[in-house]
ModelCIF file with pLDDT and N, C-alpha, C, O atoms, coordinates in Angstrom:
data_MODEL
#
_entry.id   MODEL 
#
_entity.id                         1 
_entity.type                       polymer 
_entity.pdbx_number_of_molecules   1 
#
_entity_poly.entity_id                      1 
_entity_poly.type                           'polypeptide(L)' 
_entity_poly.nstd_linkage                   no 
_entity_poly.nstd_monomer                   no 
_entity_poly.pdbx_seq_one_letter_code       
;(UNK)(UNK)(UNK)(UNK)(UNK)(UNK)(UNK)(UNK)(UNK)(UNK)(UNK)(UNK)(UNK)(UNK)(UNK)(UNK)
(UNK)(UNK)(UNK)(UNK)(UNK)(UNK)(UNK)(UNK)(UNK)(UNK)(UNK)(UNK)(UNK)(UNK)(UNK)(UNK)
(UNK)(UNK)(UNK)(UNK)(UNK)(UNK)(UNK)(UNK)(UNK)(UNK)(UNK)(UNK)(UNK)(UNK)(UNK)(UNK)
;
_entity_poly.pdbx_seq_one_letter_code_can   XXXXXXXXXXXXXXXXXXXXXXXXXXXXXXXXXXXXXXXXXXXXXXXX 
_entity_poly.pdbx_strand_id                 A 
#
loop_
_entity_poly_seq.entity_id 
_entity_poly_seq.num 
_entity_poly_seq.mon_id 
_entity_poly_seq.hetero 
1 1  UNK n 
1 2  UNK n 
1 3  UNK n 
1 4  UNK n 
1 5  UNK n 
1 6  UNK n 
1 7  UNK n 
1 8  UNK n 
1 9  UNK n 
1 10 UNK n 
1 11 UNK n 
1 12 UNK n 
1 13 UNK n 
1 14 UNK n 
1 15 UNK n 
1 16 UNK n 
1 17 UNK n 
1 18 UNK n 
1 19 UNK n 
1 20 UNK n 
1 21 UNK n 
1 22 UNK n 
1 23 UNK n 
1 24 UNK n 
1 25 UNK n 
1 26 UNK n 
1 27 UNK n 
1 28 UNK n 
1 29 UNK n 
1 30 UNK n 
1 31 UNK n 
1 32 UNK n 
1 33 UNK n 
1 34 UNK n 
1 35 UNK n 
1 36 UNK n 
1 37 UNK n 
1 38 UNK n 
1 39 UNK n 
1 40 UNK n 
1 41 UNK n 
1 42 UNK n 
1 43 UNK n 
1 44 UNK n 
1 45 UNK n 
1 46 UNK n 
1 47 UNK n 
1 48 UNK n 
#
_struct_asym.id          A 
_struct_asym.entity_id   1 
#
loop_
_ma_qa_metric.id 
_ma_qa_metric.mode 
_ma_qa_metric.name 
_ma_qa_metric.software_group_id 
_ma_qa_metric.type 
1 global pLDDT . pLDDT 
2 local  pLDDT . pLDDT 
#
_ma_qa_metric_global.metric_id      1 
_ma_qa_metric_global.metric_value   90.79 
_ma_qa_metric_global.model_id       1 
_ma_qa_metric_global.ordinal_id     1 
#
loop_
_ma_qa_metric_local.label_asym_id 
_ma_qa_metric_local.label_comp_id 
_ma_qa_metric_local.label_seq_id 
_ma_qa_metric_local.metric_id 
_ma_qa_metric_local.metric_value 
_ma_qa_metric_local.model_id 
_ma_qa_metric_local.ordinal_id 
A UNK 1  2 91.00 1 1  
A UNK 2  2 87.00 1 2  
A UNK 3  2 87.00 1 3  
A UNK 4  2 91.00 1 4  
A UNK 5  2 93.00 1 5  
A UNK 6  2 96.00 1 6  
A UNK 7  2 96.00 1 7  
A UNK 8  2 96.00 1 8  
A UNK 9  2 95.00 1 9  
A UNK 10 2 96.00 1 10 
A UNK 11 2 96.00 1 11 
A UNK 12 2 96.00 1 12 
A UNK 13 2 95.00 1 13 
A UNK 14 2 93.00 1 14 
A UNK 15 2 88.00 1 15 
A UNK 16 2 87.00 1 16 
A UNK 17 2 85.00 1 17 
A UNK 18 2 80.00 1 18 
A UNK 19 2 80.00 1 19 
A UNK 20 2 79.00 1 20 
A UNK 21 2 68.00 1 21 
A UNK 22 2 69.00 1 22 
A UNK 23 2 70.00 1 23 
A UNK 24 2 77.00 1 24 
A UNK 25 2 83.00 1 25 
A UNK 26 2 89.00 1 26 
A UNK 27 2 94.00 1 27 
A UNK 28 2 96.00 1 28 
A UNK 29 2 96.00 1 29 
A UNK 30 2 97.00 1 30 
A UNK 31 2 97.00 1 31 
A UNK 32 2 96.00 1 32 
A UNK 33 2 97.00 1 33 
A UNK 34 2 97.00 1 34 
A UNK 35 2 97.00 1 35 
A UNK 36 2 97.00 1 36 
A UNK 37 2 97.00 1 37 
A UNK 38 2 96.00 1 38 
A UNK 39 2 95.00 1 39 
A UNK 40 2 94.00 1 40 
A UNK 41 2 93.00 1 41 
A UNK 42 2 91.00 1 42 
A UNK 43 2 91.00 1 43 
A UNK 44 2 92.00 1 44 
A UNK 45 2 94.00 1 45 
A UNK 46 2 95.00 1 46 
A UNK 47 2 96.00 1 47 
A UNK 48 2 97.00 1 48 
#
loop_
_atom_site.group_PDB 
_atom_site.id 
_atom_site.type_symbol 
_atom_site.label_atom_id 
_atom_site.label_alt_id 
_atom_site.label_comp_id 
_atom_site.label_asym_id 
_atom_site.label_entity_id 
_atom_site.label_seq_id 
_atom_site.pdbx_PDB_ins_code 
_atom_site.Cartn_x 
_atom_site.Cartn_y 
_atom_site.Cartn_z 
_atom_site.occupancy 
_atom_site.B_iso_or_equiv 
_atom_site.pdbx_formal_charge 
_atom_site.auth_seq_id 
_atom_site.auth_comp_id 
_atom_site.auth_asym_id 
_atom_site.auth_atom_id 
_atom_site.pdbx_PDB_model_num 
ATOM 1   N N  . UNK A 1 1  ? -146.986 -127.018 -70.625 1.00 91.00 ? 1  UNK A N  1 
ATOM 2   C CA . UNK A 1 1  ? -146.116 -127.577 -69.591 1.00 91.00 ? 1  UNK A CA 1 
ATOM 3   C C  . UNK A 1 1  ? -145.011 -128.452 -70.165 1.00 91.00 ? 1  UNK A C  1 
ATOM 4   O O  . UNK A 1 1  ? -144.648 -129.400 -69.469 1.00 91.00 ? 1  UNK A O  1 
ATOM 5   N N  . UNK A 1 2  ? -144.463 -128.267 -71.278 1.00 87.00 ? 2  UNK A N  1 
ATOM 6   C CA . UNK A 1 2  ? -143.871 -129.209 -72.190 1.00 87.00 ? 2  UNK A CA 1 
ATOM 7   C C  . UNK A 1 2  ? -142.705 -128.057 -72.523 1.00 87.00 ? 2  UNK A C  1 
ATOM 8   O O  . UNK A 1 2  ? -141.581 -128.428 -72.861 1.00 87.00 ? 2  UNK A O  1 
ATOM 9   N N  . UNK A 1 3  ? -143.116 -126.290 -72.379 1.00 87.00 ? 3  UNK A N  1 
ATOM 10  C CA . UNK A 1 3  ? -142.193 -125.322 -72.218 1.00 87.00 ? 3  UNK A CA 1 
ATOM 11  C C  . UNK A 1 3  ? -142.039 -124.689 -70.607 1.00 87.00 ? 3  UNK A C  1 
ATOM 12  O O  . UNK A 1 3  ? -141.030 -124.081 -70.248 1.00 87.00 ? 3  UNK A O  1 
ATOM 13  N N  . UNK A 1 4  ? -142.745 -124.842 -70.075 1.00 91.00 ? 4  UNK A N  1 
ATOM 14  C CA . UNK A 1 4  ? -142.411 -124.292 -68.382 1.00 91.00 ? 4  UNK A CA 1 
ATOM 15  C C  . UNK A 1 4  ? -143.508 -125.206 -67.486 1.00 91.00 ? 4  UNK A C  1 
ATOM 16  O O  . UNK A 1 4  ? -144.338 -125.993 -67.941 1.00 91.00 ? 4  UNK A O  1 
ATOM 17  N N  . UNK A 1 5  ? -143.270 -124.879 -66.140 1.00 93.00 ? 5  UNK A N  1 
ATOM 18  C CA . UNK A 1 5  ? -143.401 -125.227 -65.195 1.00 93.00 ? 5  UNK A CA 1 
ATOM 19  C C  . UNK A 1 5  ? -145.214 -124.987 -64.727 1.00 93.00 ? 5  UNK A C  1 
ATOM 20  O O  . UNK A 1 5  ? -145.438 -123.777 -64.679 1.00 93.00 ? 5  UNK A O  1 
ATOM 21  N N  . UNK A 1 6  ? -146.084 -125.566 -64.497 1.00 96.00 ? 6  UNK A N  1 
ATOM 22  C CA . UNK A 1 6  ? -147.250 -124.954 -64.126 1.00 96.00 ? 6  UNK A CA 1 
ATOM 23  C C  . UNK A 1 6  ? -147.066 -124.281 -62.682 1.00 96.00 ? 6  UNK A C  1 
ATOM 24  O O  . UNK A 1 6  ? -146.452 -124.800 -61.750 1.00 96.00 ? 6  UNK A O  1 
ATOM 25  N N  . UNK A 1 7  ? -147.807 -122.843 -62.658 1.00 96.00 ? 7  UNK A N  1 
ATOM 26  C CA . UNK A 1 7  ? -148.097 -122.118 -61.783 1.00 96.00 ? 7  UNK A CA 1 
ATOM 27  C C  . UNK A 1 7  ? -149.269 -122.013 -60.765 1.00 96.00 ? 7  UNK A C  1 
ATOM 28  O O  . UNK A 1 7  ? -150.401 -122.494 -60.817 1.00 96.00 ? 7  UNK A O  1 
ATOM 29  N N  . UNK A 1 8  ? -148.706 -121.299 -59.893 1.00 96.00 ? 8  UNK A N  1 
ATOM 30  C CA . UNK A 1 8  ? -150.163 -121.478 -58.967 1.00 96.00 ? 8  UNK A CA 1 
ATOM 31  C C  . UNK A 1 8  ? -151.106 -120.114 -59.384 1.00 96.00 ? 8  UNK A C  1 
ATOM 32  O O  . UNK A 1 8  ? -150.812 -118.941 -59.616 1.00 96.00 ? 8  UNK A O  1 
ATOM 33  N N  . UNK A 1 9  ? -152.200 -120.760 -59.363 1.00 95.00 ? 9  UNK A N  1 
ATOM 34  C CA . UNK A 1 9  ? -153.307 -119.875 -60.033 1.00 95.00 ? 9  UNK A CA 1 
ATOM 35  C C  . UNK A 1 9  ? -153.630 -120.137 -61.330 1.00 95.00 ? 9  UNK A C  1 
ATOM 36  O O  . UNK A 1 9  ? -154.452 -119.342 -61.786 1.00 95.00 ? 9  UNK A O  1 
ATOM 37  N N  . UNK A 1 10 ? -153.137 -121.258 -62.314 1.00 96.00 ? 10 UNK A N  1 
ATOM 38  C CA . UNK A 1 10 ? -153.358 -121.839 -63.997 1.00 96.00 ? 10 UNK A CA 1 
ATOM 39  C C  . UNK A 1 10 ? -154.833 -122.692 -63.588 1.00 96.00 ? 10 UNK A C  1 
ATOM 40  O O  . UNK A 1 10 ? -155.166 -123.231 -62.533 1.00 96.00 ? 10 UNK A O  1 
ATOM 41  N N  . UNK A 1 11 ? -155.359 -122.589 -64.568 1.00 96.00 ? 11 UNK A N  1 
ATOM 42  C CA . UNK A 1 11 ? -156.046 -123.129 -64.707 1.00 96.00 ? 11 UNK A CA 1 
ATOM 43  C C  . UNK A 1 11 ? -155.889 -124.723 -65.601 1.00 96.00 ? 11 UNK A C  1 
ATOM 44  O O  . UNK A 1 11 ? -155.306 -124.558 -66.673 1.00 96.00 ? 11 UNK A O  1 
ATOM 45  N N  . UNK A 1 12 ? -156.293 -126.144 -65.340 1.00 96.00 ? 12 UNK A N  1 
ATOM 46  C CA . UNK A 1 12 ? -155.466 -127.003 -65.778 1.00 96.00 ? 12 UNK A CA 1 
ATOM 47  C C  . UNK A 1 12 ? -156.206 -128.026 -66.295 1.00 96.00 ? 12 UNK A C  1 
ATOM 48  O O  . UNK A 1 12 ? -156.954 -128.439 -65.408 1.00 96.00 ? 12 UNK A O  1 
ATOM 49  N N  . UNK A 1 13 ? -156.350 -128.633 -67.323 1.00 95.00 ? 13 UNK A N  1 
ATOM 50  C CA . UNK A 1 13 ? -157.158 -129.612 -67.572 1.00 95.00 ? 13 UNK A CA 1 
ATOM 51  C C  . UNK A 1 13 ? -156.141 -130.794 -67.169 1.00 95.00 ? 13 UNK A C  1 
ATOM 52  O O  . UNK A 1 13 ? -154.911 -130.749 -67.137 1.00 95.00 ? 13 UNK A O  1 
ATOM 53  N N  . UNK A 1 14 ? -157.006 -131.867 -66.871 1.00 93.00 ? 14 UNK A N  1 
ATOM 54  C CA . UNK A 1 14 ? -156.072 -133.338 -66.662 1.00 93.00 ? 14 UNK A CA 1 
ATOM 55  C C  . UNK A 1 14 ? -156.636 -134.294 -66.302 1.00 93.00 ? 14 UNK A C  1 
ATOM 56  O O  . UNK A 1 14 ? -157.810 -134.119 -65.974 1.00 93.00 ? 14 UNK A O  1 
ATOM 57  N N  . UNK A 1 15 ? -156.090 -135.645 -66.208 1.00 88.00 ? 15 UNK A N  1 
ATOM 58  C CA . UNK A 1 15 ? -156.560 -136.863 -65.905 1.00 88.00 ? 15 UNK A CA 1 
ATOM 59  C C  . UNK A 1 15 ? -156.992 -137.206 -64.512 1.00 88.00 ? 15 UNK A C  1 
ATOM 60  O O  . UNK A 1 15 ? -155.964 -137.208 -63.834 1.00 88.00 ? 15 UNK A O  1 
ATOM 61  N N  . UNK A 1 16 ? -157.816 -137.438 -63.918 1.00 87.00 ? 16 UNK A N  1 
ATOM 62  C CA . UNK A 1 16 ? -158.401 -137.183 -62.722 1.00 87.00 ? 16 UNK A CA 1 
ATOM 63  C C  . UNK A 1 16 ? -157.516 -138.411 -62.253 1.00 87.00 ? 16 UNK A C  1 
ATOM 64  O O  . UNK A 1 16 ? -156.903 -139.033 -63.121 1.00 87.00 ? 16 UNK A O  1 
ATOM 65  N N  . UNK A 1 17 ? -157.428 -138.755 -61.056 1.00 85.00 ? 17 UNK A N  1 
ATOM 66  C CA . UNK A 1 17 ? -157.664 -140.027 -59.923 1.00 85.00 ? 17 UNK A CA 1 
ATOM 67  C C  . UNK A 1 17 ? -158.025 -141.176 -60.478 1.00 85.00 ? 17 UNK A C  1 
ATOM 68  O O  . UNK A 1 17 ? -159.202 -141.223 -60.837 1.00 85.00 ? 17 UNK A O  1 
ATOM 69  N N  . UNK A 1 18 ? -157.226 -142.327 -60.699 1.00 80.00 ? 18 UNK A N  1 
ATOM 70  C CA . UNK A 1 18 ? -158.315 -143.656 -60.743 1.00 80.00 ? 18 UNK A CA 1 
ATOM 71  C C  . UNK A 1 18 ? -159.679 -143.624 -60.198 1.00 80.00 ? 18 UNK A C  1 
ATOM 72  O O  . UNK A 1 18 ? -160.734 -143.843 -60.794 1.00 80.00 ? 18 UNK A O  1 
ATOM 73  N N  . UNK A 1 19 ? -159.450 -143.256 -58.730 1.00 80.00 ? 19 UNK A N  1 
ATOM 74  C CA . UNK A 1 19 ? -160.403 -143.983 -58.195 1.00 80.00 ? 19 UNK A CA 1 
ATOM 75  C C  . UNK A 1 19 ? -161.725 -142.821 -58.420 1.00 80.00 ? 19 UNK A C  1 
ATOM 76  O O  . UNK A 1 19 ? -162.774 -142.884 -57.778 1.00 80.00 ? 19 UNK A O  1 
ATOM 77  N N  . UNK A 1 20 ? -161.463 -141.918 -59.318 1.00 79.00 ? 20 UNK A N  1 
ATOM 78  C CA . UNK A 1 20 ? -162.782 -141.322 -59.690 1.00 79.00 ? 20 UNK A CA 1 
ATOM 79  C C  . UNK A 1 20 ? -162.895 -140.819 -61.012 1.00 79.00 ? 20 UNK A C  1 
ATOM 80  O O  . UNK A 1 20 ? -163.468 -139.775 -61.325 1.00 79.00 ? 20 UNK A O  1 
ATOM 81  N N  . UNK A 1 21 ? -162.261 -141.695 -61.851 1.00 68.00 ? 21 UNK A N  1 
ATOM 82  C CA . UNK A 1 21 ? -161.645 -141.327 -63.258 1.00 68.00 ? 21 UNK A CA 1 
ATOM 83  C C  . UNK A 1 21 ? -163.094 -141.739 -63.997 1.00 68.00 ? 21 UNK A C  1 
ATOM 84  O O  . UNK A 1 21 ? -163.436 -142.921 -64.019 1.00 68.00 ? 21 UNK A O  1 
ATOM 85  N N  . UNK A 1 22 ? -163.979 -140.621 -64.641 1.00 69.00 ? 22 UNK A N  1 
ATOM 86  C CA . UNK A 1 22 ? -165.146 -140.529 -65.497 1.00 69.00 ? 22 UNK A CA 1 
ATOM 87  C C  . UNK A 1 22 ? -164.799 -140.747 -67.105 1.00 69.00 ? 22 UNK A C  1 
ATOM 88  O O  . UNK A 1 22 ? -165.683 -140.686 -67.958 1.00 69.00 ? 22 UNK A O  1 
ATOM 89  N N  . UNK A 1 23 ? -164.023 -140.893 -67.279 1.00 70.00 ? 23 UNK A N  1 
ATOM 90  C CA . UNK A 1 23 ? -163.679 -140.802 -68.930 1.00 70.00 ? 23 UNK A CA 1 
ATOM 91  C C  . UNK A 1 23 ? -163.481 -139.542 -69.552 1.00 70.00 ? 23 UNK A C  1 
ATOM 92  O O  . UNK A 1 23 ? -163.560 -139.384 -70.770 1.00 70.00 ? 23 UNK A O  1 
ATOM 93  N N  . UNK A 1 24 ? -163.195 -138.534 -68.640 1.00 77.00 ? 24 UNK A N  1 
ATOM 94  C CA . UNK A 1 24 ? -163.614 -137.158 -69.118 1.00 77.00 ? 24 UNK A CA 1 
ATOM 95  C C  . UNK A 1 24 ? -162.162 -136.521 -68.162 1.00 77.00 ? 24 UNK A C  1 
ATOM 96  O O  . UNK A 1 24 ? -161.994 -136.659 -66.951 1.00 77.00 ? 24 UNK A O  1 
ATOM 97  N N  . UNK A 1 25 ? -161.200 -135.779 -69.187 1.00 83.00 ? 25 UNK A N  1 
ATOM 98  C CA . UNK A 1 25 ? -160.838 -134.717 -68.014 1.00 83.00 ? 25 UNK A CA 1 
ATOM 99  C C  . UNK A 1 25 ? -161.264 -133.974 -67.432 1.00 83.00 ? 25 UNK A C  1 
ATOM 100 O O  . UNK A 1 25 ? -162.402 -133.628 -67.753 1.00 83.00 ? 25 UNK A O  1 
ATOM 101 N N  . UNK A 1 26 ? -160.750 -133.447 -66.507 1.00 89.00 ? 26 UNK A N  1 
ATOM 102 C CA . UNK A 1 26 ? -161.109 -132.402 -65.025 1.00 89.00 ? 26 UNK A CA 1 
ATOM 103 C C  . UNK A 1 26 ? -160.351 -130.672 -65.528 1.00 89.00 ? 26 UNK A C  1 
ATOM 104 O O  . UNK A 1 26 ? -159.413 -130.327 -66.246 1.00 89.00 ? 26 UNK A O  1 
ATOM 105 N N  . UNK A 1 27 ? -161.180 -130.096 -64.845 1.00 94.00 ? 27 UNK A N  1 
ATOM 106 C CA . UNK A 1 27 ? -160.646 -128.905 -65.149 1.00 94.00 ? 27 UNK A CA 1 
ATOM 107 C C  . UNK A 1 27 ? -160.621 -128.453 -63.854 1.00 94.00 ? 27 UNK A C  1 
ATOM 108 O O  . UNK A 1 27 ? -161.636 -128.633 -63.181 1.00 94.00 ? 27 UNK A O  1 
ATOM 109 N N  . UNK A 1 28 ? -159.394 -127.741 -63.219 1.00 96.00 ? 28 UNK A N  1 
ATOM 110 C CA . UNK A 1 28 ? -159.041 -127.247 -61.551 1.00 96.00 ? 28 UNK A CA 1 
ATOM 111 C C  . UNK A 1 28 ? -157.828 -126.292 -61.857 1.00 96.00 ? 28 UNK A C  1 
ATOM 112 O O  . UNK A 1 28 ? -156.907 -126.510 -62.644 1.00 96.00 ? 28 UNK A O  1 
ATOM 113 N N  . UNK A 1 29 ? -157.994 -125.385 -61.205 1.00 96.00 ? 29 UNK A N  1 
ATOM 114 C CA . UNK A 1 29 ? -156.975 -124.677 -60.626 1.00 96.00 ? 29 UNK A CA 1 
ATOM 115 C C  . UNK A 1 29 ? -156.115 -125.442 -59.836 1.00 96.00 ? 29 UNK A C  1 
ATOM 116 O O  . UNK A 1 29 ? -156.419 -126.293 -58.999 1.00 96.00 ? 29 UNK A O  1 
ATOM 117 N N  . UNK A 1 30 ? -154.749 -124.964 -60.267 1.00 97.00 ? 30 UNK A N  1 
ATOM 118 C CA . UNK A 1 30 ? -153.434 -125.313 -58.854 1.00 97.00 ? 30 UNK A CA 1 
ATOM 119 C C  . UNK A 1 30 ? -153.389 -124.247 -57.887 1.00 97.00 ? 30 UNK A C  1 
ATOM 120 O O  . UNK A 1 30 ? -153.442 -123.017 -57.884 1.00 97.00 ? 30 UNK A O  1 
ATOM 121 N N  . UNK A 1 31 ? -153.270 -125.195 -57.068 1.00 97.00 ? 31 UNK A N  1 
ATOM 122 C CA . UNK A 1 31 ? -153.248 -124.153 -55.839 1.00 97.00 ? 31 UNK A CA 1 
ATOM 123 C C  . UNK A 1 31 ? -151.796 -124.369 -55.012 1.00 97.00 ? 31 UNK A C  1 
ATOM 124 O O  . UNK A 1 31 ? -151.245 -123.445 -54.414 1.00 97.00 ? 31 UNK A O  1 
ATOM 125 N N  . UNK A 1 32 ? -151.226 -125.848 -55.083 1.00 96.00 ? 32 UNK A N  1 
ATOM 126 C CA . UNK A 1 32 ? -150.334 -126.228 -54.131 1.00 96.00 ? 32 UNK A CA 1 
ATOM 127 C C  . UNK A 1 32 ? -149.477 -126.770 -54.832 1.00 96.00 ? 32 UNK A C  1 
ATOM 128 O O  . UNK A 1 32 ? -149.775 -127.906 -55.201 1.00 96.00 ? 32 UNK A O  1 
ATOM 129 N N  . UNK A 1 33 ? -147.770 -126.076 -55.408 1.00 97.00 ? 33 UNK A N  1 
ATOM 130 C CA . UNK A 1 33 ? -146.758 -126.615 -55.885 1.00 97.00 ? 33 UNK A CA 1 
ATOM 131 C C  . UNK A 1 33 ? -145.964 -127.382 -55.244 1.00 97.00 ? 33 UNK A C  1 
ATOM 132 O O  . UNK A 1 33 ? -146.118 -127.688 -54.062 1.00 97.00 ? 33 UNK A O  1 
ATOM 133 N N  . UNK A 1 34 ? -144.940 -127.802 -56.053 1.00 97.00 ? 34 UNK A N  1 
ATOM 134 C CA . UNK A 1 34 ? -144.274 -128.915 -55.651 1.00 97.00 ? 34 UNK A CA 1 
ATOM 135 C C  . UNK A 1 34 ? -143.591 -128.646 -54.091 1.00 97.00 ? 34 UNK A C  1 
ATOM 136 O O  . UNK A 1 34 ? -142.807 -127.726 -54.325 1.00 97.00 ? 34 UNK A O  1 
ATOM 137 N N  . UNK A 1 35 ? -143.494 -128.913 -52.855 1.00 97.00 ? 35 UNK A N  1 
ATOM 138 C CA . UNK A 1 35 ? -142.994 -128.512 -51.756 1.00 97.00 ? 35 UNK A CA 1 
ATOM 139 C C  . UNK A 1 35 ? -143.444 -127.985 -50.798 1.00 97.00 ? 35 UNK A C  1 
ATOM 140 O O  . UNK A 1 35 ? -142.956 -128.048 -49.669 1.00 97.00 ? 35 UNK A O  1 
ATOM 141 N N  . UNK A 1 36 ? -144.803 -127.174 -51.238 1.00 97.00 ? 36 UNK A N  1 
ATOM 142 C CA . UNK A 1 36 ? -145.817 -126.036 -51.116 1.00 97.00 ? 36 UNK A CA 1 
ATOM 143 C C  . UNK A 1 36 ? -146.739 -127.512 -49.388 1.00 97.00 ? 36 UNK A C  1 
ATOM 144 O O  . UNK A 1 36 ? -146.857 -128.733 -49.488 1.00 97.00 ? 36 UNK A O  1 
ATOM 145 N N  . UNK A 1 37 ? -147.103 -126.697 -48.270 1.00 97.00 ? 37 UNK A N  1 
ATOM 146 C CA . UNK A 1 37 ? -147.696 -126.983 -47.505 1.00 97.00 ? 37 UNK A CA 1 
ATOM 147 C C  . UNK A 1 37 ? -149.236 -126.463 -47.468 1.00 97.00 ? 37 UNK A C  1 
ATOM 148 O O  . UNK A 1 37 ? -149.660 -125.369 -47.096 1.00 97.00 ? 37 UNK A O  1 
ATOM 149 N N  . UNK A 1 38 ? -149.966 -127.633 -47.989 1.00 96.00 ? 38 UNK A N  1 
ATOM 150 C CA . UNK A 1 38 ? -151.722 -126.837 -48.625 1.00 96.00 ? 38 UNK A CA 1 
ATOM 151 C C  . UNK A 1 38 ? -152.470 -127.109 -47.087 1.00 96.00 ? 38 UNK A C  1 
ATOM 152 O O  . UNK A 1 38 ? -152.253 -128.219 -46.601 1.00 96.00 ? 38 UNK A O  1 
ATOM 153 N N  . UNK A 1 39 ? -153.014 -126.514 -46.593 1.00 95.00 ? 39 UNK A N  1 
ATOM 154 C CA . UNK A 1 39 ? -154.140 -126.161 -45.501 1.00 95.00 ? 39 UNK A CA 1 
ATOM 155 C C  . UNK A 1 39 ? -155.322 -125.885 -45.704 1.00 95.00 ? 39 UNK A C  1 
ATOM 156 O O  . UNK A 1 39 ? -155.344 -124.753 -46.188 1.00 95.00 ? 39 UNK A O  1 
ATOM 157 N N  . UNK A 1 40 ? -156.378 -126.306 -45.600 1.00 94.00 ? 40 UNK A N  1 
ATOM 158 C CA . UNK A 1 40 ? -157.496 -125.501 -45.545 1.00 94.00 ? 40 UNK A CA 1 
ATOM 159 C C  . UNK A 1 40 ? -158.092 -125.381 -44.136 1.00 94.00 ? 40 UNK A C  1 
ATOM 160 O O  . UNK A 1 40 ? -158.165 -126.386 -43.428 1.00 94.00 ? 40 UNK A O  1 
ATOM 161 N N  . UNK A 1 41 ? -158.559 -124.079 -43.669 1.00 93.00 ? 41 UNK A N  1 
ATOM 162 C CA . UNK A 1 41 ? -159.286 -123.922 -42.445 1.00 93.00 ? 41 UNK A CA 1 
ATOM 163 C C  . UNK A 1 41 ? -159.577 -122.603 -42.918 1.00 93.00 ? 41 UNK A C  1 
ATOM 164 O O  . UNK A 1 41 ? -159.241 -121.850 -43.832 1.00 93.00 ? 41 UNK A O  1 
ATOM 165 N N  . UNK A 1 42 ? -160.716 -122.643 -41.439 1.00 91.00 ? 42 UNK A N  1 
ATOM 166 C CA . UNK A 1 42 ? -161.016 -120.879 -40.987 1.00 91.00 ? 42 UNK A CA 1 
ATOM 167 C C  . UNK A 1 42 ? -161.914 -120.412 -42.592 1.00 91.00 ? 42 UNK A C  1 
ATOM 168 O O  . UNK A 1 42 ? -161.941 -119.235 -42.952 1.00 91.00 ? 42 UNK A O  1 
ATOM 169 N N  . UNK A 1 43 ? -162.556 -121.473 -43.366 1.00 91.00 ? 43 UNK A N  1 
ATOM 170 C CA . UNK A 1 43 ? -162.615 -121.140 -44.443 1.00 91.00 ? 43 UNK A CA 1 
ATOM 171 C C  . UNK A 1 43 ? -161.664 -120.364 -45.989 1.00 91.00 ? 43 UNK A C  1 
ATOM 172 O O  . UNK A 1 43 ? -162.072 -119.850 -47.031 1.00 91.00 ? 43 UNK A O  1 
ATOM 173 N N  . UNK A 1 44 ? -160.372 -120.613 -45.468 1.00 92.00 ? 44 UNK A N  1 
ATOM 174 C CA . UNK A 1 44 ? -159.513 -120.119 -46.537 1.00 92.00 ? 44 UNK A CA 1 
ATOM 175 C C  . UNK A 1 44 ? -158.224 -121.088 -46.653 1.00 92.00 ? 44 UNK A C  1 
ATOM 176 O O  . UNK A 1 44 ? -157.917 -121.557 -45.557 1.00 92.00 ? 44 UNK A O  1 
ATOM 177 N N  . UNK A 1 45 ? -157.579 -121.407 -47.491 1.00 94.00 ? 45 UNK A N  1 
ATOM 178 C CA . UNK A 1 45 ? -156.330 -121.901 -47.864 1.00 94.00 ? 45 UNK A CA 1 
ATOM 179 C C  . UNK A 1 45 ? -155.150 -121.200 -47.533 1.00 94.00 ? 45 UNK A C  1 
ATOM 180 O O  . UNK A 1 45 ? -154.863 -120.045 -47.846 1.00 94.00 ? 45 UNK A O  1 
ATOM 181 N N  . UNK A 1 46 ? -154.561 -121.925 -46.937 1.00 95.00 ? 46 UNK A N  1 
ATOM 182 C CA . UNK A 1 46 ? -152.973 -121.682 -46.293 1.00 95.00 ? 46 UNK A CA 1 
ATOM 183 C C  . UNK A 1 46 ? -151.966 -122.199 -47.508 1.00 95.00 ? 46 UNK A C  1 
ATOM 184 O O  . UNK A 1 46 ? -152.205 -123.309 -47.984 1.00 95.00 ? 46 UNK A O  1 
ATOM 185 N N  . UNK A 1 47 ? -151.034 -121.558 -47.939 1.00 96.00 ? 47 UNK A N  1 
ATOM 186 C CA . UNK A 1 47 ? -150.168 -121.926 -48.308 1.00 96.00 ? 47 UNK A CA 1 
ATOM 187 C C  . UNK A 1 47 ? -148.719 -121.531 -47.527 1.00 96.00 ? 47 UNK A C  1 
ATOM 188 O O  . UNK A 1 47 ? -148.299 -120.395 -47.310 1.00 96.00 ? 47 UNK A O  1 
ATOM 189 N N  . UNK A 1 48 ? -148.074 -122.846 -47.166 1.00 97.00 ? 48 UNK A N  1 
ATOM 190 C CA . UNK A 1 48 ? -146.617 -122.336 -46.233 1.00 97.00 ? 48 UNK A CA 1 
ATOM 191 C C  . UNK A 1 48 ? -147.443 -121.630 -45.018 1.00 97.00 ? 48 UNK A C  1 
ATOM 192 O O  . UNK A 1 48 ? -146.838 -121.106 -44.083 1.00 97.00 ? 48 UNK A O  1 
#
């Protein structure tokens, strides 16, 4: 991310949340880019 932009669907290691920061990075998928309207219902994710 230092040559492009992260995508939706990367898989991402990173620094979690203060307020649940273990000493350990997190590993998550992106799901919701910059602008991007994230939903969840009905059991599935809305994007836009």
């Amino acid at each position: 991310y230092k040559i492009s932009e992260p995508k939706r669907g990367d898989v991402i290691v990173f620094d979690p949340p203060a307020e649940i920061d273990e000493g350990v990075g997190f590993i998550k998928r992106v799901i919701g880019l910059p602008g991007d309207t994230v939903e969840i219902k009905d059991q599935a994710v809305y994007i836009n």
